[in-house]
C-alpha atoms as a PDB file:
ATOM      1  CA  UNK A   1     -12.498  -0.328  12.046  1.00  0.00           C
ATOM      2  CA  UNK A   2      -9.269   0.530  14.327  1.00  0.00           C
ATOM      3  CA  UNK A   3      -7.198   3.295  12.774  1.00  0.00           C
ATOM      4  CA  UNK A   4      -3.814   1.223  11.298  1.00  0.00           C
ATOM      5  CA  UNK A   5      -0.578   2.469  13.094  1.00  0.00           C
ATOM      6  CA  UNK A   6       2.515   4.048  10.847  1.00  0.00           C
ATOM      7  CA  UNK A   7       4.507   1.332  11.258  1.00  0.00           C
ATOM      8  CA  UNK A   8       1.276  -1.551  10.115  1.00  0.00           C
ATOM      9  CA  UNK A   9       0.618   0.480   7.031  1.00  0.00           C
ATOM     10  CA  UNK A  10       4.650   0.449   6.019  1.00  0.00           C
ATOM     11  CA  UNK A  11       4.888  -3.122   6.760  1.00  0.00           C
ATOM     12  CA  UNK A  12       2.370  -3.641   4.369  1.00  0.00           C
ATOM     13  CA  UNK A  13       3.145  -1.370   1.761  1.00  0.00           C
ATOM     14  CA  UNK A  14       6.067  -3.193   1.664  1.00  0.00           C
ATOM     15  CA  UNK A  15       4.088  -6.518   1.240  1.00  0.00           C
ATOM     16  CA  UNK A  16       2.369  -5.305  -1.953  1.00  0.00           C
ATOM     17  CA  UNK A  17       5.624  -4.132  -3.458  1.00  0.00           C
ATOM     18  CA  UNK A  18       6.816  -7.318  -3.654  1.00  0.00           C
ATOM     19  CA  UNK A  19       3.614  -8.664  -4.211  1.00  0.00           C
ATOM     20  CA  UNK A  20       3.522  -6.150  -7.392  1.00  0.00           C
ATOM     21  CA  UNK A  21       7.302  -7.586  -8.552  1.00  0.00           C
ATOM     22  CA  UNK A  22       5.999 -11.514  -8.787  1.00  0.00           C
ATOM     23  CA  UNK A  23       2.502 -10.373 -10.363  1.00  0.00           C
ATOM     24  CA  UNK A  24       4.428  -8.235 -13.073  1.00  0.00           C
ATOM     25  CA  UNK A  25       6.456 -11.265 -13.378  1.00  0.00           C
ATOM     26  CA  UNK A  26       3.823 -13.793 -13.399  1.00  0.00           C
ATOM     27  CA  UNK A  27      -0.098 -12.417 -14.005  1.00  0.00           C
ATOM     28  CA  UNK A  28       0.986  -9.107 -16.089  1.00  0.00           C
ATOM     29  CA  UNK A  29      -2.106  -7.644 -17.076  1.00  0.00           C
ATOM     30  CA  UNK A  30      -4.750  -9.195 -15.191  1.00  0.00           C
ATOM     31  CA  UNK A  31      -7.724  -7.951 -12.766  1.00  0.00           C
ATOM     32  CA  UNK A  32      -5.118  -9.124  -9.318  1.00  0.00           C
ATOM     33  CA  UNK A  33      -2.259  -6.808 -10.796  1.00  0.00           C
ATOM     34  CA  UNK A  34      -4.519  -4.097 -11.289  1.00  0.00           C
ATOM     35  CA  UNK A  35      -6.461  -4.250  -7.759  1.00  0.00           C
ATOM     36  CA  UNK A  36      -2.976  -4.613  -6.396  1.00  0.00           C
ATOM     37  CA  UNK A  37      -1.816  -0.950  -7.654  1.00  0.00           C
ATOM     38  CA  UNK A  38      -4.986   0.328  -6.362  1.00  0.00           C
ATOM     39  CA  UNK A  39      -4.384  -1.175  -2.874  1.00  0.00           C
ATOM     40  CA  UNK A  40      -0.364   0.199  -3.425  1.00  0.00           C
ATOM     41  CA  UNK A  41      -1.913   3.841  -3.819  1.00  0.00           C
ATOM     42  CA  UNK A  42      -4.350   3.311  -1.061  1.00  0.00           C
ATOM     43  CA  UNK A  43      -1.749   2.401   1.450  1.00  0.00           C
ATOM     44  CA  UNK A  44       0.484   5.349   0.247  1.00  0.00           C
ATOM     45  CA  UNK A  45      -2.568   7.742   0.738  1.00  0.00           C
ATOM     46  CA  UNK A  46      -2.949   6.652   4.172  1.00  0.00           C
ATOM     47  CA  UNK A  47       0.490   6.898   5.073  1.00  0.00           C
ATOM     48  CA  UNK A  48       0.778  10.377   3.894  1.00  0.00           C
ATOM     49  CA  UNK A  49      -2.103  11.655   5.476  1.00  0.00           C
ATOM     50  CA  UNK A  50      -1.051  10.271   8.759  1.00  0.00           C
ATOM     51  CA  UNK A  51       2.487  11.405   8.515  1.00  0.00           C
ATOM     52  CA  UNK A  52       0.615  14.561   7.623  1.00  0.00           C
ATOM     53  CA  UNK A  53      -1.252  14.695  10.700  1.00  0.00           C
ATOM     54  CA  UNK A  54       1.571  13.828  13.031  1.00  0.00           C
ATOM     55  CA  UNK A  55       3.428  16.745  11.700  1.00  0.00           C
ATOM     56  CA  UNK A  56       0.752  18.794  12.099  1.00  0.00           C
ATOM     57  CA  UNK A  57       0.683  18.511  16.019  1.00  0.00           C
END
């Protein structure tokens, strides 16, 4: 699998925040919502470590 860019990983970070908004709204407490929160921290995770490892250069 292809390493995802900064900007890919943002643009879909931002996806699955508004993703999170309707499924609070609309399937609160439900196996979706949670898998969504664990794909919210995933995405965060990478993004840090590759901001991390840009910096680090």
């Amino acid at each position: 699998m292809a390493a995802r860019t900064q900007a890919a990983l943002t643009k879909q970070l931002h996806t699955e925040l508004a993703h999170k908004q309707w499924l609070a709204r609309n399937l609160y407490d439900t196996k979706v919502q949670r898998a969504s929160l664990v794909r919210i921290l995933e995405l965060l995770t990478a993004l840090t470590q590759q901001t991390h490892k840009h910096s680090a250069r």
